[in-house]
PDB file of N, CA and C in Angstrom:
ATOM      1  N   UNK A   1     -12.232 -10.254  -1.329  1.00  0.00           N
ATOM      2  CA  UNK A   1     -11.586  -9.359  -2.249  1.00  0.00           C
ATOM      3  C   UNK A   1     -11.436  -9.972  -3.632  1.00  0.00           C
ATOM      4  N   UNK A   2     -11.183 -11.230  -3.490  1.00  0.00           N
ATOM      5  CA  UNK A   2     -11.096 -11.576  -4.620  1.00  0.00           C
ATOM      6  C   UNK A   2     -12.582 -12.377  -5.977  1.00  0.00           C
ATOM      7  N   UNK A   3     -13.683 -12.052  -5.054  1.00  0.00           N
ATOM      8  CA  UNK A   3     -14.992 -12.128  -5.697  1.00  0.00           C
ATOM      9  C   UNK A   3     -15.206 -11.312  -6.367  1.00  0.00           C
ATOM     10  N   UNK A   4     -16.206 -12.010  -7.346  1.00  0.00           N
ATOM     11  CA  UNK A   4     -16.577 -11.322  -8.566  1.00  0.00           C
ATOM     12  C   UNK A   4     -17.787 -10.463  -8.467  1.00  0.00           C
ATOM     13  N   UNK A   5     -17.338  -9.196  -7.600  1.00  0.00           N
ATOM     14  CA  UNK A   5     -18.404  -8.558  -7.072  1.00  0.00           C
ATOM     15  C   UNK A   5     -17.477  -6.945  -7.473  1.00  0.00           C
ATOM     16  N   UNK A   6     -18.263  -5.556  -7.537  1.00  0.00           N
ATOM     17  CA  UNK A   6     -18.242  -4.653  -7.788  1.00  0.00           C
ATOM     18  C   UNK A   6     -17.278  -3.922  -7.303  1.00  0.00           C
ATOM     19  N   UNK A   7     -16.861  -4.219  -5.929  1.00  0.00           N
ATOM     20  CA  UNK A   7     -16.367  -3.769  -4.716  1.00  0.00           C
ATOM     21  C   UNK A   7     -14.798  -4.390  -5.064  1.00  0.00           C
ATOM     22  N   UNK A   8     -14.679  -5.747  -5.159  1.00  0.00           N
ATOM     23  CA  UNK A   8     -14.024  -6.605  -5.927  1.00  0.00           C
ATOM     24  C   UNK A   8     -13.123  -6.193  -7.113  1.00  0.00           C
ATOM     25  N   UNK A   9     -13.628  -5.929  -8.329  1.00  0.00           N
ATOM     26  CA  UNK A   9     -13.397  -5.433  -8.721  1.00  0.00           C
ATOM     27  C   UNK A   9     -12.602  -3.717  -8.951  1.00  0.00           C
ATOM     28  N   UNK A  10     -13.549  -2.864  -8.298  1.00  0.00           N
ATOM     29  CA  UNK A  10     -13.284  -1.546  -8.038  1.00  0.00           C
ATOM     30  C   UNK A  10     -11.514  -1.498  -7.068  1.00  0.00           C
ATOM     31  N   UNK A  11     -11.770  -2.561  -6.256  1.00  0.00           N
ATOM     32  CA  UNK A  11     -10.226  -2.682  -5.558  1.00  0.00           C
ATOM     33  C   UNK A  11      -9.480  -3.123  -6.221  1.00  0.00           C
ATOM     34  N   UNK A  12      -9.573  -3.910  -7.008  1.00  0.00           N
ATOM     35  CA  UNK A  12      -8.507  -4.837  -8.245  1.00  0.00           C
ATOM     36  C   UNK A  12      -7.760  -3.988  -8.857  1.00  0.00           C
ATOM     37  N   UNK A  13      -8.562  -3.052  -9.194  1.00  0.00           N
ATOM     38  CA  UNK A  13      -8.419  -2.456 -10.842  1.00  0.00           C
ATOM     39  C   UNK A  13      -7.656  -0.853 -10.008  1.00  0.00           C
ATOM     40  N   UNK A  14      -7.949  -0.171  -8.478  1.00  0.00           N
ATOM     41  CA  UNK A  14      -7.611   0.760  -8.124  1.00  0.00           C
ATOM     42  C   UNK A  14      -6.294   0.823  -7.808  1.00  0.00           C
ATOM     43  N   UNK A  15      -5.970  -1.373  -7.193  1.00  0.00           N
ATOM     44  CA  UNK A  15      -4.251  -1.104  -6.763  1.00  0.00           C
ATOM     45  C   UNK A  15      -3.474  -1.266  -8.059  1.00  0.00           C
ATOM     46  N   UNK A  16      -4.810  -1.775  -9.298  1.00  0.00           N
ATOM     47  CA  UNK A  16      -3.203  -1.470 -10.001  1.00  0.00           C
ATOM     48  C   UNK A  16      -2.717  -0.506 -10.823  1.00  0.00           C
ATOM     49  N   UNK A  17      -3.818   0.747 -11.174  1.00  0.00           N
ATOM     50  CA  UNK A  17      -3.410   1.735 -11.016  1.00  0.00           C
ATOM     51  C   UNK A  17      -2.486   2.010 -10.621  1.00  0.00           C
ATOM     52  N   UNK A  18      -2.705   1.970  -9.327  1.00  0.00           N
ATOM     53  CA  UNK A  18      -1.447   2.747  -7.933  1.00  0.00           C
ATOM     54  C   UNK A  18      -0.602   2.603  -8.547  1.00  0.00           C
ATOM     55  N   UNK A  19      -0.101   1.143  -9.001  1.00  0.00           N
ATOM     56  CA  UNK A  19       0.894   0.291  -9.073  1.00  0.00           C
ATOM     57  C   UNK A  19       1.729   0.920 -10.357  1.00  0.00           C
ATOM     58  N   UNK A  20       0.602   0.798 -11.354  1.00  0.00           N
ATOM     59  CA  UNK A  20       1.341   1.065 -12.397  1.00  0.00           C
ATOM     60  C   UNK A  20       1.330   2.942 -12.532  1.00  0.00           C
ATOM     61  N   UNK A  21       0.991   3.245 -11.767  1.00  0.00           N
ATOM     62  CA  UNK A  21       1.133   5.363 -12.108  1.00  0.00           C
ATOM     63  C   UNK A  21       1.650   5.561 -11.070  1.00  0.00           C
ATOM     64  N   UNK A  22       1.623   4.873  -9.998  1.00  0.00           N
ATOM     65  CA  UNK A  22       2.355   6.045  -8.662  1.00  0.00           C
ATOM     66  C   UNK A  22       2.475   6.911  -8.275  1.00  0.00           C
ATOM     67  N   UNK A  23       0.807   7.316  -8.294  1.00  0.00           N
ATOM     68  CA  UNK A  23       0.606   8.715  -8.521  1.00  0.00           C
ATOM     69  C   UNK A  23      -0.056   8.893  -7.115  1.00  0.00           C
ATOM     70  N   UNK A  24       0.074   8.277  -6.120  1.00  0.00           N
ATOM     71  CA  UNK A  24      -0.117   8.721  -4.468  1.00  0.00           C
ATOM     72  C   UNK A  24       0.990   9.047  -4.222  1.00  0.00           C
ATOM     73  N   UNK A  25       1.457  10.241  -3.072  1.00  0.00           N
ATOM     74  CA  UNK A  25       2.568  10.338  -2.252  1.00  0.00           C
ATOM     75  C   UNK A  25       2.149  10.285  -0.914  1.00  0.00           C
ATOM     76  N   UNK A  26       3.767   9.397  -0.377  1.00  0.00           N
ATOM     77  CA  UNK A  26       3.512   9.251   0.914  1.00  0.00           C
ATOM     78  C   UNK A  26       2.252   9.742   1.849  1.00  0.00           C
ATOM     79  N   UNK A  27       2.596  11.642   1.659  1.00  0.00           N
ATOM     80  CA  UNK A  27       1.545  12.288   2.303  1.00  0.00           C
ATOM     81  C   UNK A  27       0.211  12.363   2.294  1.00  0.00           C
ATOM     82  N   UNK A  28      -0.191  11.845   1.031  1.00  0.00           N
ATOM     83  CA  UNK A  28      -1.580  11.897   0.558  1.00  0.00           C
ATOM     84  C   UNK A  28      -1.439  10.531   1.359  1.00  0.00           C
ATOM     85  N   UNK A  29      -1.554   9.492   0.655  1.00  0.00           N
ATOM     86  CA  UNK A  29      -1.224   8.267   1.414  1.00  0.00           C
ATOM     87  C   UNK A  29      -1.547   8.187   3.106  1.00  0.00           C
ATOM     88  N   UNK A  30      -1.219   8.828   3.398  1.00  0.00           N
ATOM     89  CA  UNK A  30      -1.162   9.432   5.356  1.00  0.00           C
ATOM     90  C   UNK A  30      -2.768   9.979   5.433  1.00  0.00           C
ATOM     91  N   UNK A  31      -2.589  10.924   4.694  1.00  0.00           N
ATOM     92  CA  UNK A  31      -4.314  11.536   4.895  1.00  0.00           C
ATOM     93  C   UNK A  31      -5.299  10.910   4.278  1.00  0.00           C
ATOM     94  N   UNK A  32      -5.119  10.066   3.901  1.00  0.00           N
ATOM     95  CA  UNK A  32      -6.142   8.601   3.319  1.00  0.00           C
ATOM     96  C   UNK A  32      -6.467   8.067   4.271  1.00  0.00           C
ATOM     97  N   UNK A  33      -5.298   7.167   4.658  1.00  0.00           N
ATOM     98  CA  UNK A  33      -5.484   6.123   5.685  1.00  0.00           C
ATOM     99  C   UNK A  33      -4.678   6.169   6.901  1.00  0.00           C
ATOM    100  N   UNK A  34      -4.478   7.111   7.387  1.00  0.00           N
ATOM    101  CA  UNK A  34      -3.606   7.475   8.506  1.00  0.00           C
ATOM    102  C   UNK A  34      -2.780   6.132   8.605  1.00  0.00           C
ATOM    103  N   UNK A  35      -1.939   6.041   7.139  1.00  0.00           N
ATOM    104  CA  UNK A  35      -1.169   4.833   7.570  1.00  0.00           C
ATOM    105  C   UNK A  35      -0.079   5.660   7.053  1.00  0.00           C
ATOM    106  N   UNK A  36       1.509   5.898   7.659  1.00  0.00           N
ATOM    107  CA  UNK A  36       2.669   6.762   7.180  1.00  0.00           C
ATOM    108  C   UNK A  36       3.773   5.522   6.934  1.00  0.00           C
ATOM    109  N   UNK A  37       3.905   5.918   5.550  1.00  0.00           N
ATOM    110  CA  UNK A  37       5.283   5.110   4.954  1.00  0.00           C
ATOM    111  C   UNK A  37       6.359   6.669   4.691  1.00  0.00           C
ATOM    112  N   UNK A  38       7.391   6.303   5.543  1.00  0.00           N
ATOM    113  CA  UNK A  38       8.307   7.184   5.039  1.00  0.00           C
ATOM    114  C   UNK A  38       8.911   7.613   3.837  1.00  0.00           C
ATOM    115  N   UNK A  39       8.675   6.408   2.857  1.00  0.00           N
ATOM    116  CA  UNK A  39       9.421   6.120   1.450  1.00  0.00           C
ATOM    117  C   UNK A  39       8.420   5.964   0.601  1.00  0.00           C
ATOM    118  N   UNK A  40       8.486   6.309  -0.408  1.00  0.00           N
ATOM    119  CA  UNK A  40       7.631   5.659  -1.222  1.00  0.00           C
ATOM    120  C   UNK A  40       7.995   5.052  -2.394  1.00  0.00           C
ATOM    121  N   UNK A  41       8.989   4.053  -2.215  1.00  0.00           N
ATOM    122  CA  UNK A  41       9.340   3.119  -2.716  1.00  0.00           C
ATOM    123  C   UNK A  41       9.303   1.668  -1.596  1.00  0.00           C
ATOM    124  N   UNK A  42       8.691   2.181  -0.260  1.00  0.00           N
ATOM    125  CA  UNK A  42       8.507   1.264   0.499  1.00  0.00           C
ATOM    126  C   UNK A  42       6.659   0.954   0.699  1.00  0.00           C
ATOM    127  N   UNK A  43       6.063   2.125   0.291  1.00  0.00           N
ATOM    128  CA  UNK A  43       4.479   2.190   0.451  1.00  0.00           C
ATOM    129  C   UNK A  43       4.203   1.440  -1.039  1.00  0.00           C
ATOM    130  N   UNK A  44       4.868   1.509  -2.077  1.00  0.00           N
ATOM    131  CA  UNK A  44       4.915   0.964  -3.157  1.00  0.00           C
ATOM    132  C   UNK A  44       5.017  -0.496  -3.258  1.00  0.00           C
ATOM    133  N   UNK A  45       5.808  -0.632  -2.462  1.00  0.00           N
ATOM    134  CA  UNK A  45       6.322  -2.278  -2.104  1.00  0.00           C
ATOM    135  C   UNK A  45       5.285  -2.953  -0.858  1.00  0.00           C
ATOM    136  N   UNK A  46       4.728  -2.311   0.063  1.00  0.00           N
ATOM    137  CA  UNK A  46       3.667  -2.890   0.702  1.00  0.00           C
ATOM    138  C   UNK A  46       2.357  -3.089  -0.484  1.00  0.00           C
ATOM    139  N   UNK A  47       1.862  -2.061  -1.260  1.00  0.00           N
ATOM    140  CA  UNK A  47       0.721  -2.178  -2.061  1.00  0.00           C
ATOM    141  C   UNK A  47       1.320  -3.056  -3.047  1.00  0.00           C
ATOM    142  N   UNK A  48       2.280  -3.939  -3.809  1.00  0.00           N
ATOM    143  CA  UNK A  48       2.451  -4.736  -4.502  1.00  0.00           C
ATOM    144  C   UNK A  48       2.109  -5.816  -3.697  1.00  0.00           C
ATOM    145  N   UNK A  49       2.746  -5.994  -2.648  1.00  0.00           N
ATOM    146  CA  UNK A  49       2.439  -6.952  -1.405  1.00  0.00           C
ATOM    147  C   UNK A  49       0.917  -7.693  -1.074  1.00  0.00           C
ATOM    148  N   UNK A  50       0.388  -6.575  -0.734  1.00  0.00           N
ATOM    149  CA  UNK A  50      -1.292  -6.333  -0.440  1.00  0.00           C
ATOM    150  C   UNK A  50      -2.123  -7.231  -2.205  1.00  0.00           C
ATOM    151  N   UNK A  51      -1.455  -6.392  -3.094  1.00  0.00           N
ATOM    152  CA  UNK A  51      -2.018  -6.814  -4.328  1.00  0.00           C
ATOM    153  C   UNK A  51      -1.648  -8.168  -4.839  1.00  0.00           C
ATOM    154  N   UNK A  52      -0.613  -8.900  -4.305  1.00  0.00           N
ATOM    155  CA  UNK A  52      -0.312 -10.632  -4.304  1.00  0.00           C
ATOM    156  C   UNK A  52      -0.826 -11.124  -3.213  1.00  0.00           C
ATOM    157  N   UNK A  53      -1.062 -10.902  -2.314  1.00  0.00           N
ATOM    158  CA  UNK A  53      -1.817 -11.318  -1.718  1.00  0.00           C
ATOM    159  C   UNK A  53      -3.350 -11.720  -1.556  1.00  0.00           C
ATOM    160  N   UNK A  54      -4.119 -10.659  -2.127  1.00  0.00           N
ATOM    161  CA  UNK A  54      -5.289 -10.922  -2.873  1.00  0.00           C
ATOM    162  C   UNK A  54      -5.640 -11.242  -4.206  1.00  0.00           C
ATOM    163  N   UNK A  55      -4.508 -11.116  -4.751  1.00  0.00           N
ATOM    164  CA  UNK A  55      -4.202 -11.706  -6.545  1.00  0.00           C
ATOM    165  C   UNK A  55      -3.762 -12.440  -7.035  1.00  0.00           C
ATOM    166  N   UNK A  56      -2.387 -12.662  -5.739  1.00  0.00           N
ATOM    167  CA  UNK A  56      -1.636 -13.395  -6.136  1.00  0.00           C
ATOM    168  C   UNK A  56      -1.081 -14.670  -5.708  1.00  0.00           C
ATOM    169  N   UNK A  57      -0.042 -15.319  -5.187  1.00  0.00           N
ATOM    170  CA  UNK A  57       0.652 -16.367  -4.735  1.00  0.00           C
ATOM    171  C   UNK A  57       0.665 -15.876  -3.130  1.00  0.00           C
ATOM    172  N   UNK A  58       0.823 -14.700  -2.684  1.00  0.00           N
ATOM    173  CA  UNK A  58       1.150 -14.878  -1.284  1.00  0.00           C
ATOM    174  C   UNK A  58       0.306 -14.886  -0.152  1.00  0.00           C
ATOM    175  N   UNK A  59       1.212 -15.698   0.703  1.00  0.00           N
ATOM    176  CA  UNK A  59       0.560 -16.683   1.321  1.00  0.00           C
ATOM    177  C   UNK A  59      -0.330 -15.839   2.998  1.00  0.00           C
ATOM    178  N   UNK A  60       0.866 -14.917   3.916  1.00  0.00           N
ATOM    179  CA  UNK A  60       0.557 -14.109   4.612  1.00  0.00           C
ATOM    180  C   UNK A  60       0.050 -12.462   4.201  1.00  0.00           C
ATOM    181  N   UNK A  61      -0.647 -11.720   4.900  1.00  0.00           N
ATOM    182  CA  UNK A  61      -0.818 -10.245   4.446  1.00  0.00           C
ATOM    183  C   UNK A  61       0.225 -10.054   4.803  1.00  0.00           C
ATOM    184  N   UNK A  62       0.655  -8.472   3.992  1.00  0.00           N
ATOM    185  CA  UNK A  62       1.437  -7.739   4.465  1.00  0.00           C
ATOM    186  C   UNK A  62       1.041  -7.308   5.737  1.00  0.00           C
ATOM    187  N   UNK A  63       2.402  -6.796   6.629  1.00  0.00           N
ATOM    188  CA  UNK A  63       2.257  -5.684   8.012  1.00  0.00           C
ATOM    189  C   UNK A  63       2.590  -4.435   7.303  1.00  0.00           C
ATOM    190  N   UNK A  64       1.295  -3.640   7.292  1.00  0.00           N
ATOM    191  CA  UNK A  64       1.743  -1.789   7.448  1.00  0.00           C
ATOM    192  C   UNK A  64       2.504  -2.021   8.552  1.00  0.00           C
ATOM    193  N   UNK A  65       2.810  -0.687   8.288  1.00  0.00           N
ATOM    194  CA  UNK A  65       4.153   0.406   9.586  1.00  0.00           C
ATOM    195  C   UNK A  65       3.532   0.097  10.447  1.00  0.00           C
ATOM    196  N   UNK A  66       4.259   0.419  11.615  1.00  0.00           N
ATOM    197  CA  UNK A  66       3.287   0.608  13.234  1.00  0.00           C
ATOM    198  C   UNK A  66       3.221   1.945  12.919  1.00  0.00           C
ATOM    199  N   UNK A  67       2.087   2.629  13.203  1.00  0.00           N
ATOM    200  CA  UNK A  67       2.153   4.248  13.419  1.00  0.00           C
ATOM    201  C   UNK A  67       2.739   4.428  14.518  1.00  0.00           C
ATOM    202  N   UNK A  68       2.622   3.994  15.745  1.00  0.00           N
ATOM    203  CA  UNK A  68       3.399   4.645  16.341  1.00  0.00           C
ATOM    204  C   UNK A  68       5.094   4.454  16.791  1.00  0.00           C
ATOM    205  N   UNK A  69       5.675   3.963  15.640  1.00  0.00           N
ATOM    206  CA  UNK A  69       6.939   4.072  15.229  1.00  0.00           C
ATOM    207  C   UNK A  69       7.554   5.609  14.763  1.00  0.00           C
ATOM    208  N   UNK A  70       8.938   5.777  15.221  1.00  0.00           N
ATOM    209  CA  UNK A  70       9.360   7.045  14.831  1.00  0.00           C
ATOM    210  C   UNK A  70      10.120   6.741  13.812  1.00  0.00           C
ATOM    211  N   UNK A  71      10.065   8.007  12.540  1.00  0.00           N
ATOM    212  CA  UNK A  71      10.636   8.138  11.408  1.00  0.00           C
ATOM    213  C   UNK A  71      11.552   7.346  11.455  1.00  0.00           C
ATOM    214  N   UNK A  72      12.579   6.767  10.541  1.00  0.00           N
ATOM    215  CA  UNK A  72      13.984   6.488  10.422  1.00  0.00           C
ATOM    216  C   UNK A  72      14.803   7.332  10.426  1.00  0.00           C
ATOM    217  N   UNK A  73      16.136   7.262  10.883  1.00  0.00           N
ATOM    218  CA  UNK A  73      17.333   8.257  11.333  1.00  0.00           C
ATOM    219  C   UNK A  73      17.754   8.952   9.889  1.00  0.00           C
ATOM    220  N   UNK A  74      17.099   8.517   9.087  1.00  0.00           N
ATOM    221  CA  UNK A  74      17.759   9.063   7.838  1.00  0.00           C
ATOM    222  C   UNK A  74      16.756  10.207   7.405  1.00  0.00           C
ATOM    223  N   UNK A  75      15.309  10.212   7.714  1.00  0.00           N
ATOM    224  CA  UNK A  75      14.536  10.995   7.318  1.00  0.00           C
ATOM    225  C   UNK A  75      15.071  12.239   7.853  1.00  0.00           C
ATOM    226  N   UNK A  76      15.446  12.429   8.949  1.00  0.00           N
ATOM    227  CA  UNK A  76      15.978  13.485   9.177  1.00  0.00           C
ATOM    228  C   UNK A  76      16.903  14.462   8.943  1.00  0.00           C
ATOM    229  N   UNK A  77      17.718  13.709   8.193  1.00  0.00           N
ATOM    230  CA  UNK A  77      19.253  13.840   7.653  1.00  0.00           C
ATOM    231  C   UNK A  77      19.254  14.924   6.453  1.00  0.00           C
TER     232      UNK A  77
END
């Protein structure tokens, strides 16, 4: 990811977009990558994650959600 290759690039430059417009929601997000963040101030905080990790200082990847985890008690509320 972090080579100086096209692909490389094209991912660099897409999370930080994300990052800086925040212009995915959760739901779209879901129908992308069948990966569901309830929050999206928490899907926000995994893709900063993801993006130090290949950019930056950190050391482990992030863990996405388990999908097959149920919502939090608050989503419901």
């Amino acid at each position: 990811m972090v080579r100086d290759t096209p692909f490389a690039r094209h991912l660099k430059e897409a999370l930080e977009h994300l990052l800086r417009e925040r212009s995915v929601s959760t739901l779209e997000w879901c129908r992308m990558t069948s990966v569901s963040f309830w929050e999206e101030d928490r899907l926000y905080a995994y893709l900063q994650d993801l993006y130090d990790y290949f950019y930056g200082d950190r050391k482990e990847p992030p863990v996405a959600p388990d999908p097959e985890a149920p919502p939090p008690e608050k989503y419901w509320t």
